[in-house]
N, C-alpha and C. Protein backbone atom coordinates (compact mmCIF):
# COMPACT_ATOMS: atom_id res chain seq x y z
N UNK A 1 102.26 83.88 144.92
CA UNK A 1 101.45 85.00 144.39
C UNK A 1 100.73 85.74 145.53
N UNK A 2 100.42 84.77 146.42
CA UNK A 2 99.28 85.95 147.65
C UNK A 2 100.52 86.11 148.47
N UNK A 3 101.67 86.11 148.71
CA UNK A 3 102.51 86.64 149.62
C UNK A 3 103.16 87.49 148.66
N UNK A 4 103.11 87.81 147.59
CA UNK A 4 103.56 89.14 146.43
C UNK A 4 102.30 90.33 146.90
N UNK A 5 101.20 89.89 146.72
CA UNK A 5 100.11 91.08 146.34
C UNK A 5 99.55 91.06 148.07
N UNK A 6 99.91 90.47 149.01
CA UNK A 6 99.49 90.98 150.27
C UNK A 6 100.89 91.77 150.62
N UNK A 7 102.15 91.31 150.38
CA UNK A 7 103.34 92.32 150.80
C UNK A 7 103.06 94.12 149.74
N UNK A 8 102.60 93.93 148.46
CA UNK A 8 102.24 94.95 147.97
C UNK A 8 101.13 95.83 148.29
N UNK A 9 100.10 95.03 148.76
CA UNK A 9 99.09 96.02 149.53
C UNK A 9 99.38 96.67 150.92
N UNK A 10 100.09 95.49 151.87
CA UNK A 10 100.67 96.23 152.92
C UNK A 10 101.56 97.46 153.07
N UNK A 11 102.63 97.69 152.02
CA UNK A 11 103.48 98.51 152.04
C UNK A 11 103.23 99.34 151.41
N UNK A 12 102.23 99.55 149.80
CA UNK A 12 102.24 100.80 148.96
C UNK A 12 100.26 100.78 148.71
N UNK A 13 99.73 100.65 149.97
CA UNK A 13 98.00 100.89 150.12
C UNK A 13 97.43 100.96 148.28
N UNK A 14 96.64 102.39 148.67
CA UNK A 14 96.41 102.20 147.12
C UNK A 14 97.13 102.61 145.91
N UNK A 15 98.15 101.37 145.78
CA UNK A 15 99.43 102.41 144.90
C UNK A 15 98.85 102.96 143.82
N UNK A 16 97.95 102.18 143.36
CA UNK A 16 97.56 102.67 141.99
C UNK A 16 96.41 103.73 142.05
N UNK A 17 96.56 104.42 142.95
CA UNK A 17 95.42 105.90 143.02
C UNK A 17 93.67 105.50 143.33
N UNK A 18 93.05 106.56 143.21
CA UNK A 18 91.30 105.79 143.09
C UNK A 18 90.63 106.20 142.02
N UNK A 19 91.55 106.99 141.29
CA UNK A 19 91.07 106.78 139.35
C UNK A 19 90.73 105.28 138.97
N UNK A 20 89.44 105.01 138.64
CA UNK A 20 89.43 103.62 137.72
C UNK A 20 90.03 103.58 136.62
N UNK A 21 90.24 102.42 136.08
CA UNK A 21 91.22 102.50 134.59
C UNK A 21 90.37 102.69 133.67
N UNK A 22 90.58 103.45 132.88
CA UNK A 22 89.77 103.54 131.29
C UNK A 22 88.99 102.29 131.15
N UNK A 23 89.57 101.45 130.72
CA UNK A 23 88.73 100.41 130.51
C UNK A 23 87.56 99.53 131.24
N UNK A 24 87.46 100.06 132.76
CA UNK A 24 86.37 99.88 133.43
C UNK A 24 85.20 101.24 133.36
N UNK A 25 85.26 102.15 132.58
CA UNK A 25 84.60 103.02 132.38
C UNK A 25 84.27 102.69 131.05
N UNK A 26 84.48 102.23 129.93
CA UNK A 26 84.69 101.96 128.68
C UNK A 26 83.89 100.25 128.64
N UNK A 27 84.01 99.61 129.81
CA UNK A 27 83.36 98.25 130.09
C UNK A 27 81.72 98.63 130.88
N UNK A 28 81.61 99.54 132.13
CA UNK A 28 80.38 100.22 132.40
C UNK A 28 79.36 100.59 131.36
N UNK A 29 80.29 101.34 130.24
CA UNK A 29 79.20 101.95 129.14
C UNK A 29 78.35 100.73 128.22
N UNK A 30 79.46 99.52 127.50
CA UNK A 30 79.02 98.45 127.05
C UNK A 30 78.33 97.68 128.13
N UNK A 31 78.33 97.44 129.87
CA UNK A 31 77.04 97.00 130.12
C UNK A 31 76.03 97.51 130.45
N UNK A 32 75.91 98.70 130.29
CA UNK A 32 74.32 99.04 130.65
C UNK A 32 74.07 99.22 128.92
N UNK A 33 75.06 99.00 128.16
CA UNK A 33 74.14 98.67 126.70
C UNK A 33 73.65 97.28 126.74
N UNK A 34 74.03 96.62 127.11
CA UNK A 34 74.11 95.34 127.27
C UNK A 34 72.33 94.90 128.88
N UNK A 35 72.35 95.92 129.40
CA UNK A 35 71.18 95.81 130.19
C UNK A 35 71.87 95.72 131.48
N UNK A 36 73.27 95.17 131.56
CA UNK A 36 73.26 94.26 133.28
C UNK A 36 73.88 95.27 134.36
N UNK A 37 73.30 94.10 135.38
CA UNK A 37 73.31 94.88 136.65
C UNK A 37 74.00 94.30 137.91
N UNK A 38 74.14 93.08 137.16
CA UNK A 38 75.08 92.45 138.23
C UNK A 38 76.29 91.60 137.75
N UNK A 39 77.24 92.12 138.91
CA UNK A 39 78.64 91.85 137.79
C UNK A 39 79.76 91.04 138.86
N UNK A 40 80.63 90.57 138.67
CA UNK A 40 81.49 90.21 138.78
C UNK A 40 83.02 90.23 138.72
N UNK A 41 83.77 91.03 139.64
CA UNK A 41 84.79 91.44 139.53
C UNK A 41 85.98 90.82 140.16
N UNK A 42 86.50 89.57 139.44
CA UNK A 42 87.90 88.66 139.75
C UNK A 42 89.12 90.04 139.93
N UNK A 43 90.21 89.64 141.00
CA UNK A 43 91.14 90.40 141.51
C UNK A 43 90.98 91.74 141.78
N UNK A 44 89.96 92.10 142.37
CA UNK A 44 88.72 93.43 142.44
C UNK A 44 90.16 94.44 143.19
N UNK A 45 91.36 93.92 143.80
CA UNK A 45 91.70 95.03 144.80
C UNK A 45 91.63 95.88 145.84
N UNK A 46 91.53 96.54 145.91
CA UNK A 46 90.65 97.84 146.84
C UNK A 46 90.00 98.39 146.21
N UNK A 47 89.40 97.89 145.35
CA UNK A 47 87.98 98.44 144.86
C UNK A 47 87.63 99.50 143.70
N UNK A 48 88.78 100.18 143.36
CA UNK A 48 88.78 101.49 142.46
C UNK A 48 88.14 101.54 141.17
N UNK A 49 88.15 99.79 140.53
CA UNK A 49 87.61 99.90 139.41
C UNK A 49 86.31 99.18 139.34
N UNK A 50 85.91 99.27 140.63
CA UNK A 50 84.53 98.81 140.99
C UNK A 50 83.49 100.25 140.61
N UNK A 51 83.95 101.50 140.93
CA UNK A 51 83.21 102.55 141.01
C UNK A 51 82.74 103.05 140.17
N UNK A 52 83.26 102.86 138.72
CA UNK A 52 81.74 103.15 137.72
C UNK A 52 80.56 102.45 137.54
N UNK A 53 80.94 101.14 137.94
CA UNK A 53 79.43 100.06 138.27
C UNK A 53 78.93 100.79 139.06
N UNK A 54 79.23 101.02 140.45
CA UNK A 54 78.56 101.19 141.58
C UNK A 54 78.16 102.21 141.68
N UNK A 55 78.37 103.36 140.76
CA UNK A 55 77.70 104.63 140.67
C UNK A 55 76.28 104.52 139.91
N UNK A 56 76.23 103.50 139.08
CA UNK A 56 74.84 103.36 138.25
C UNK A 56 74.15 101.91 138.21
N UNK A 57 74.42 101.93 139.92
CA UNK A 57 73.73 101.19 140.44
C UNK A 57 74.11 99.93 140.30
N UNK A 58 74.84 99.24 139.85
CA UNK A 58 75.27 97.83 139.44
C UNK A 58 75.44 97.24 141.02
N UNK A 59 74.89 96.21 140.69
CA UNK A 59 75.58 94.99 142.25
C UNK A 59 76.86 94.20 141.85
N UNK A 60 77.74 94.39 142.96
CA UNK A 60 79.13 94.03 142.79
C UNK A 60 79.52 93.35 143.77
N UNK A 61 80.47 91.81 143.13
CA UNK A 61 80.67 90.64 144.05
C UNK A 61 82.18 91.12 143.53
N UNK A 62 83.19 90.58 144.33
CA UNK A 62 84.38 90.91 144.15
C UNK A 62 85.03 89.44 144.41
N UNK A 63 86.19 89.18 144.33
CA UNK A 63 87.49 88.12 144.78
C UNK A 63 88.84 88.91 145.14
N UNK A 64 89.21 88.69 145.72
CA UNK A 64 90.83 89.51 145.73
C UNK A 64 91.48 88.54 146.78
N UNK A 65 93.06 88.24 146.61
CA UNK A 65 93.86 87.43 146.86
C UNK A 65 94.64 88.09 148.15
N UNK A 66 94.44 89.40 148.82
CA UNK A 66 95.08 90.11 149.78
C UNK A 66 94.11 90.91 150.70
N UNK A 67 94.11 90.10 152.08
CA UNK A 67 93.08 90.47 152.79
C UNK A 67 93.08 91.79 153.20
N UNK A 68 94.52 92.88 152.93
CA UNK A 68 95.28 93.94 152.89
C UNK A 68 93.98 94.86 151.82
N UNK A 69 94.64 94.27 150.94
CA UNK A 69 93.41 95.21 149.96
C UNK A 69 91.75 94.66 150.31
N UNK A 70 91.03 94.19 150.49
CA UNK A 70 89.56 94.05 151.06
C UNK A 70 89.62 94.82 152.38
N UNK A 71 90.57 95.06 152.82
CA UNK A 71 90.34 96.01 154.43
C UNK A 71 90.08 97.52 154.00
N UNK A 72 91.18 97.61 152.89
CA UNK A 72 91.37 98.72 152.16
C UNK A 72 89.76 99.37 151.42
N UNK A 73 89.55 98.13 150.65
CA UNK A 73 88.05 98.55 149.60
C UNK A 73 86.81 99.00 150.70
N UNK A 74 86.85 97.39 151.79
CA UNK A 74 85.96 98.56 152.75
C UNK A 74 85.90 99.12 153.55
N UNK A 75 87.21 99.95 153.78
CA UNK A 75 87.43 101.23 153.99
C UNK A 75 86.88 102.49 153.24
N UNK A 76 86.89 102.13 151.60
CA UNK A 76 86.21 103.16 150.93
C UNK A 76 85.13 102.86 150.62
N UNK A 77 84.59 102.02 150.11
CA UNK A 77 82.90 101.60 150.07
C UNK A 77 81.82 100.76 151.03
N UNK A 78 82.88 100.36 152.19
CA UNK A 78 81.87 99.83 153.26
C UNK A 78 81.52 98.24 152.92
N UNK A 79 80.18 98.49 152.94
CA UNK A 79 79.51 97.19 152.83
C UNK A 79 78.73 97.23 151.40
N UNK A 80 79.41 98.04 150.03
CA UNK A 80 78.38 98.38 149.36
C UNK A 80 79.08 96.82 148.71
N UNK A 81 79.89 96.34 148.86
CA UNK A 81 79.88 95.11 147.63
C UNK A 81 80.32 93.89 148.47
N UNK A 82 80.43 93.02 147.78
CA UNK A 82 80.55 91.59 148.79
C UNK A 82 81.93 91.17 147.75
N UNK A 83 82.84 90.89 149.01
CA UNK A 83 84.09 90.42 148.14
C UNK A 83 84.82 89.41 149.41
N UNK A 84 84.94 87.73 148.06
CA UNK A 84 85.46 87.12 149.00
C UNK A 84 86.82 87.23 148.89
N UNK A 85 87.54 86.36 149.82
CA UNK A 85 89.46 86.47 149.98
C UNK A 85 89.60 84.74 149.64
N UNK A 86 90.62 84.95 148.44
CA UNK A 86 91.38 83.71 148.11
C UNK A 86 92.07 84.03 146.59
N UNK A 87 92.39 83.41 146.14
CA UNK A 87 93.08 83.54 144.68
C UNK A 87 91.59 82.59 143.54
N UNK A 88 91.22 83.93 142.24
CA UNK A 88 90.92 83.49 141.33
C UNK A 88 91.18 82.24 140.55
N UNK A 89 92.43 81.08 140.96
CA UNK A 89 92.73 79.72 140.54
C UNK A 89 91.26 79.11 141.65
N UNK A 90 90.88 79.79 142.74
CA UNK A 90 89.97 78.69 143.11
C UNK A 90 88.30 79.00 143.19
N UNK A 91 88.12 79.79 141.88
CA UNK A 91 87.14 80.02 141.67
C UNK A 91 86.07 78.50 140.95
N UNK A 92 84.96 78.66 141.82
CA UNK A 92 84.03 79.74 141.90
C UNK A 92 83.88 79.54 143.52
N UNK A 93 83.34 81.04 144.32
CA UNK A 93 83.15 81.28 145.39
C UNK A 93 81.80 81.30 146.00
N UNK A 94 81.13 81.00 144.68
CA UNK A 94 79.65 81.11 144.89
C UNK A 94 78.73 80.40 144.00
N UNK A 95 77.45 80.21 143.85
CA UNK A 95 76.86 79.34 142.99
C UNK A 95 76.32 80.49 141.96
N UNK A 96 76.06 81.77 142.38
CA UNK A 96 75.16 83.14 142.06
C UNK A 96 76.04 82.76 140.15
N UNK A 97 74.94 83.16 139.58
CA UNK A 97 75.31 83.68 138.27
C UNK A 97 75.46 85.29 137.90
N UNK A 98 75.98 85.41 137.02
CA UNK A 98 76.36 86.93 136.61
C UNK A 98 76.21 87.29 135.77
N UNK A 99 75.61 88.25 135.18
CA UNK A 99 74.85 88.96 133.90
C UNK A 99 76.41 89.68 132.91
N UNK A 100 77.37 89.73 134.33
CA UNK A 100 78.59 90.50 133.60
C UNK A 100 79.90 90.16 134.43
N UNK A 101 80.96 90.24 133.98
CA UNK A 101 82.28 89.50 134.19
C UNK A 101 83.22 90.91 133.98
N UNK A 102 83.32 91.53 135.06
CA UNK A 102 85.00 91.96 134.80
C UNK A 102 86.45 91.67 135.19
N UNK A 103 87.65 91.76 134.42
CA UNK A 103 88.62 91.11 135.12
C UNK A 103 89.95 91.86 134.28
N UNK A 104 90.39 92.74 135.41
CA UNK A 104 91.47 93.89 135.18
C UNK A 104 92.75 93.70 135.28
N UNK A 105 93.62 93.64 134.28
CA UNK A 105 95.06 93.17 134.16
C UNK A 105 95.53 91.95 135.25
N UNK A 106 94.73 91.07 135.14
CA UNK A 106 95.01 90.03 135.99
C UNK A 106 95.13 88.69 135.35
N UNK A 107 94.63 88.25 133.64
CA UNK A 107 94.60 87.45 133.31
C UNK A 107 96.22 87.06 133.22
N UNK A 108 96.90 87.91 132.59
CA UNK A 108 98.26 88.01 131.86
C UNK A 108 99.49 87.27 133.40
N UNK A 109 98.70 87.80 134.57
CA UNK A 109 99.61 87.01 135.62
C UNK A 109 99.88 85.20 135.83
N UNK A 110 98.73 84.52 135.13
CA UNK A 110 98.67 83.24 135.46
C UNK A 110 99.11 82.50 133.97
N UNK A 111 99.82 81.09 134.63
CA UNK A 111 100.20 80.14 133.75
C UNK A 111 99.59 79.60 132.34
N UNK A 112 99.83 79.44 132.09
CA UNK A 112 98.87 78.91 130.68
C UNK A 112 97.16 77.83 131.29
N UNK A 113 97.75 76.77 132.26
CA UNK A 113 96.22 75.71 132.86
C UNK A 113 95.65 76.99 133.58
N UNK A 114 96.32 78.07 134.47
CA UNK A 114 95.46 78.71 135.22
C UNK A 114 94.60 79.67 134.44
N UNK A 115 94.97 80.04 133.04
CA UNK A 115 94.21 81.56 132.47
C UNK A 115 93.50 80.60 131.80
N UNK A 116 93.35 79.04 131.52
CA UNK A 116 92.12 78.71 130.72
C UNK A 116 90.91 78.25 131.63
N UNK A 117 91.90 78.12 132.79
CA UNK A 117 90.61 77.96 134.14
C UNK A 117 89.88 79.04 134.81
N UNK A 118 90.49 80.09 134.42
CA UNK A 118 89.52 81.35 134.82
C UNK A 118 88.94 81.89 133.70
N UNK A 119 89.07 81.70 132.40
CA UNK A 119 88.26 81.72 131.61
C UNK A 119 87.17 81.37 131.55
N UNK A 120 87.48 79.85 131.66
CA UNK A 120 86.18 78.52 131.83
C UNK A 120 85.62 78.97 132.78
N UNK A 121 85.79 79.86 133.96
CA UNK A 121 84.90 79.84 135.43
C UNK A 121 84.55 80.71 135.29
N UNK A 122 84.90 82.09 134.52
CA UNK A 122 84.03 83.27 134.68
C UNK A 122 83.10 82.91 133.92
N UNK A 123 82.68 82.24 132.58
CA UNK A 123 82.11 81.57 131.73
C UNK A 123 80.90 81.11 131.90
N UNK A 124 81.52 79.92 133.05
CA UNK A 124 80.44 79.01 133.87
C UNK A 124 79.01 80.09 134.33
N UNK A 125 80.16 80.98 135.29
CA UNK A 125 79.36 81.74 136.11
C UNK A 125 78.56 82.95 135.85
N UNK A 126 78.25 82.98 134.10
CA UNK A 126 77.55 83.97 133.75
C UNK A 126 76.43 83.88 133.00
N UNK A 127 75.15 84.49 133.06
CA UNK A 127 74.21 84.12 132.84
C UNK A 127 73.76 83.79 131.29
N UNK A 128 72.62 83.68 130.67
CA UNK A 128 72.43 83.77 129.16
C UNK A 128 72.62 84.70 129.02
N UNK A 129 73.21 85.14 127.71
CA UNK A 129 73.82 86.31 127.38
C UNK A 129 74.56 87.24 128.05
N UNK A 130 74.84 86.57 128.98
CA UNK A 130 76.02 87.67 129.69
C UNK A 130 77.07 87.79 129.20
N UNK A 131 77.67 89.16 129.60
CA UNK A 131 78.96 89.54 128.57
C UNK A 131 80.15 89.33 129.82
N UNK A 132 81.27 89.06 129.41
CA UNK A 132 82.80 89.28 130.09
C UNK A 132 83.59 90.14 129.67
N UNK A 133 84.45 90.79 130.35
CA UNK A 133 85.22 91.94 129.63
C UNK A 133 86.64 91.11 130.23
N UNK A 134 88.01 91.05 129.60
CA UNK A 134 89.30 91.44 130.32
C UNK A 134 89.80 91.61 129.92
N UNK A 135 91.15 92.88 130.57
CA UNK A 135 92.12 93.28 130.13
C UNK A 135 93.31 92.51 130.20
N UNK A 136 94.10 92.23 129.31
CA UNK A 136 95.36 91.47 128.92
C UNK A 136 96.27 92.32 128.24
N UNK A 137 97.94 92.41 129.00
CA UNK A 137 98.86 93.06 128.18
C UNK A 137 99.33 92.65 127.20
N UNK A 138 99.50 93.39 125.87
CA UNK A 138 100.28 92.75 124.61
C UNK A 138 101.89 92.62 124.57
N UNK A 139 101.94 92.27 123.35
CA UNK A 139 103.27 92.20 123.37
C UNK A 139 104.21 93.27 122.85
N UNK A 140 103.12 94.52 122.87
CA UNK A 140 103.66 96.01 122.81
C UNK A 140 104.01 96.25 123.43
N UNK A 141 103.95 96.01 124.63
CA UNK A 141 104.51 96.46 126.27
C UNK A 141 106.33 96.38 126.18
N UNK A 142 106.98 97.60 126.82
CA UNK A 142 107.92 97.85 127.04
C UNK A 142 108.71 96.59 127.54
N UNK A 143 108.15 96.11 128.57
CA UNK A 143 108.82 94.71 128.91
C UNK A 143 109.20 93.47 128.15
N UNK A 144 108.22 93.57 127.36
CA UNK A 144 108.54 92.10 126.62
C UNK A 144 109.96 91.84 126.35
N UNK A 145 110.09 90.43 126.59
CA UNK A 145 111.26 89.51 126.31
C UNK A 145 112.17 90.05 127.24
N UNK A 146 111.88 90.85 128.11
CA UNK A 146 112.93 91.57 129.48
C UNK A 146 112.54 90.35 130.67
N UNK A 147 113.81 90.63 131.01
CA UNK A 147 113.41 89.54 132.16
C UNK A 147 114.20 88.33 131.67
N UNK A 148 113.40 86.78 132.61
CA UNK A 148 113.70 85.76 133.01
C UNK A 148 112.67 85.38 132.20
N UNK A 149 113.58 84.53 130.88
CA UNK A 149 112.18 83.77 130.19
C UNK A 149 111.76 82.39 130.92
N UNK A 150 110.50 82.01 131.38
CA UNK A 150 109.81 81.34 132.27
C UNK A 150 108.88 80.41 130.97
N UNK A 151 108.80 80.50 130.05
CA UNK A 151 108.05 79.69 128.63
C UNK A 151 107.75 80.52 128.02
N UNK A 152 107.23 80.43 126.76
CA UNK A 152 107.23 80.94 125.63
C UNK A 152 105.93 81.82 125.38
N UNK A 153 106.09 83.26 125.42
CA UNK A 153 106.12 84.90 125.89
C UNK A 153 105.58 84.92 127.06
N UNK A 154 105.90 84.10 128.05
CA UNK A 154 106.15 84.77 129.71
C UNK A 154 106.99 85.14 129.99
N UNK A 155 107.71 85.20 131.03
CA UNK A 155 108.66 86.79 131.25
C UNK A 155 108.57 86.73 132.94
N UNK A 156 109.50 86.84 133.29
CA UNK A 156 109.75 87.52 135.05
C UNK A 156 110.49 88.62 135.21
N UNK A 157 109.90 89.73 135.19
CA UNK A 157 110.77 91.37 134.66
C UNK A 157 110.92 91.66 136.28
N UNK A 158 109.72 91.65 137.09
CA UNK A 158 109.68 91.95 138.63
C UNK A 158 110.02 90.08 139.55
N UNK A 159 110.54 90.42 140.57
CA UNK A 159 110.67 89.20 141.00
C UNK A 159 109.35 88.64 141.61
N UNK A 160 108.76 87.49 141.63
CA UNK A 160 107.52 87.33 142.12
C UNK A 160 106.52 87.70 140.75
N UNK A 161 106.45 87.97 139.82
CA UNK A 161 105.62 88.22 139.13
C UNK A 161 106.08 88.38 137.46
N UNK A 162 105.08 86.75 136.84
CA UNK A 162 105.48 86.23 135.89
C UNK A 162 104.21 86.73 134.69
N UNK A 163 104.92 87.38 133.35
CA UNK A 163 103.83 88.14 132.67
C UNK A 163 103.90 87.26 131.43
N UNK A 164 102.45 86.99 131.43
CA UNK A 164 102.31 86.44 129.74
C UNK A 164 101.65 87.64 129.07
N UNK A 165 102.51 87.60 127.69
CA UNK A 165 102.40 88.83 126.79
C UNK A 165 101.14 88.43 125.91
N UNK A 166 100.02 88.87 125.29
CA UNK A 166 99.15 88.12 124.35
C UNK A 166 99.63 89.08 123.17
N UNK A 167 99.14 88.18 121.74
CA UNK A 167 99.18 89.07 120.87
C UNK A 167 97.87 88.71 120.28
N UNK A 168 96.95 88.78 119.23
CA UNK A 168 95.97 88.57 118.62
C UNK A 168 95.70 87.28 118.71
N UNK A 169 96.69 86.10 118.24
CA UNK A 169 96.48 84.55 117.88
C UNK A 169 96.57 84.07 119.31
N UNK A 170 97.22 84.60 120.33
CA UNK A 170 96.61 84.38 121.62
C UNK A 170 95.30 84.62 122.11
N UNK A 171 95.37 85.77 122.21
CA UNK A 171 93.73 86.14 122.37
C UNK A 171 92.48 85.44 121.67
N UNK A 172 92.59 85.39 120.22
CA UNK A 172 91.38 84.08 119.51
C UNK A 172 91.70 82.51 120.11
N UNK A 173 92.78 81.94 120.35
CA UNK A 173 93.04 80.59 120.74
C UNK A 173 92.59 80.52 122.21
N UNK A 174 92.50 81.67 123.07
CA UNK A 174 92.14 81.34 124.65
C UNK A 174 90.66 81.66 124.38
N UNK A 175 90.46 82.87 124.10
CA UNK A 175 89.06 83.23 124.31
C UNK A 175 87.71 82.93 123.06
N UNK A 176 88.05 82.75 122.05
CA UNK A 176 87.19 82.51 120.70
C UNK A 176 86.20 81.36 121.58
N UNK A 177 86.30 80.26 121.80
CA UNK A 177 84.68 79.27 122.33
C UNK A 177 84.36 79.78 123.55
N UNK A 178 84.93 81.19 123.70
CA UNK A 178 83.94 81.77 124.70
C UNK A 178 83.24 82.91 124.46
N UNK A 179 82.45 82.93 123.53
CA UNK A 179 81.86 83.88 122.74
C UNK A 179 82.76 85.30 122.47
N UNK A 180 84.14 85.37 122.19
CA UNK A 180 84.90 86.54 121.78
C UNK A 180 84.21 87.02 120.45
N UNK A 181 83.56 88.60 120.92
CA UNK A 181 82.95 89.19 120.14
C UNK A 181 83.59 90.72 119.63
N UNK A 182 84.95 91.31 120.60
CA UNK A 182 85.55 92.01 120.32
C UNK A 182 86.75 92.23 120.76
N UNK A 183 88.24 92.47 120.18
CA UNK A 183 89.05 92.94 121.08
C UNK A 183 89.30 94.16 120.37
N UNK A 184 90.29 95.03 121.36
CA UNK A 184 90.41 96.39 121.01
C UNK A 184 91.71 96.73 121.49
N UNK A 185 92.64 97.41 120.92
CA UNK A 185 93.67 98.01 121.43
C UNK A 185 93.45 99.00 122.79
N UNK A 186 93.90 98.81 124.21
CA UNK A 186 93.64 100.34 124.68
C UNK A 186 94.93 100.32 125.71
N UNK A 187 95.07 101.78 125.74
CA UNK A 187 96.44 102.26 126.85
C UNK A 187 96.18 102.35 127.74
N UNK A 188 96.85 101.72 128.76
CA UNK A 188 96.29 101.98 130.49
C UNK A 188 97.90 101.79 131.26
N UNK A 189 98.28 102.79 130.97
CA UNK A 189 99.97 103.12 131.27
C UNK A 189 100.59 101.82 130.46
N UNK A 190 100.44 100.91 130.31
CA UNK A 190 100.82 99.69 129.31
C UNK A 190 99.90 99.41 127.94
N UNK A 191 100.09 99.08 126.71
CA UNK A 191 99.68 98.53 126.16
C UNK A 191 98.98 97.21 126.28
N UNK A 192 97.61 97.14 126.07
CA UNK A 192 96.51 96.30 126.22
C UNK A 192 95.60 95.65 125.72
N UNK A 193 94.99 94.92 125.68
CA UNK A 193 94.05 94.62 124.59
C UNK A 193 92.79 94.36 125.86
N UNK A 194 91.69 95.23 125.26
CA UNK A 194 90.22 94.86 126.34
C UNK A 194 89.47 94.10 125.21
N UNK A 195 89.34 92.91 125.67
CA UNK A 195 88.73 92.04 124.96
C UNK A 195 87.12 91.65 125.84
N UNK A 196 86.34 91.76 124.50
CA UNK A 196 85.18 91.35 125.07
C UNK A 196 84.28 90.30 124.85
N UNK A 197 83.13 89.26 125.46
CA UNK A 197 83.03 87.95 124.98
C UNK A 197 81.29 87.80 125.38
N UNK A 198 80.77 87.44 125.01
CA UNK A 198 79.01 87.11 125.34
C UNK A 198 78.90 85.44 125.16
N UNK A 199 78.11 85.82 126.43
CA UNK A 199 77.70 84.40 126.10
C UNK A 199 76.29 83.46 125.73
N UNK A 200 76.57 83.35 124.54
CA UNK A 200 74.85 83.05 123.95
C UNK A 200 74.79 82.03 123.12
């Protein structure tokens, strides 16, 4: 996985533009309803969907698995956020708690033990009542059942990169004892579900 997403940051920088995705603008609005100000952003990238936090002031800790993309992020924001280098399986990177949890089409990449361990750790690492947001692809997505079936709705459509599809009874069975308080359909060039979770 980190020799996939460091060969992808090396060769296509910021492929995915410096538009944030809907749903980190749509996750910004629910936390400053929510009050918080300090957040947490697993597989952060080069940073793009860091920037509606960081416009209204939010403090932002990052993780990202490609030292390619952290050269990249502070290239565009400097020193405004602290982001360590390793893969989200070896979280936590810090003792700090977090008022808020974001985590952008990254759950859907890991195995079944690894997406209940980053569940459990963003979890750990968030304060009373702190909320988590993540985006997970459904099984609306064009891809499904394309590919190399790898277990039952994972999928290897790209080489190097294995997709678990969620549908609803996924989403309540991983996330429900972690305070899942909403999911929502949303489009972000794929079909998605932004699911959201408090913890209280």
């Amino acid at each position: 996985m980190a020799e996939f997403w460091e060969e992808a940051f090396s060769n296509k920088k910021e492929m995915w533009g410096m538009a944030p995705a809907k749903s980190a603008w749509l996750t910004k609005d629910f936390f400053i309803k929510n009050s918080i100000k300090k957040v947490l952003i697993p597989g952060i990238g080069y940073g793009r969907n860091a920037q509606p936090f960081l416009e209204t002031g939010m403090t932002i800790t990052g993780i990202e698995i490609s030292k390619t993309a952290i050269e990249l992020a502070q290239n565009h924001y400097g020193t405004e956020m602290t982001i360590y280098h390793g893969s989200v399986t070896d979280m936590p990177f810090d003792s700090e708690k977090y008022e808020g949890v974001y985590c952008y089409a990254l759950i859907h990449l890991l195995d079944n033990k690894e997406r209940k361990k980053l569940i459990l750790n963003c979890y750990n690492q968030l304060t009373e009542n702190g909320c988590m947001v993540f985006t997970a692809i459904t099984k609306k997505a064009p891809n499904f059942r394309k590919g190399e079936f790898i277990s039952k709705d994972r999928y290897e459509f790209h080489k190097g990169v294995q997709i678990f599809y969620y549908d609803e009874e996924s989403v309540k069975e991983e996330f429900e004892k972690y305070g899942l308080i909403e999911m929502t359909e949303i489009d972000e060039n794929q079909p998605m579900y932004l699911i959201k979770c408090q913890k209280v």
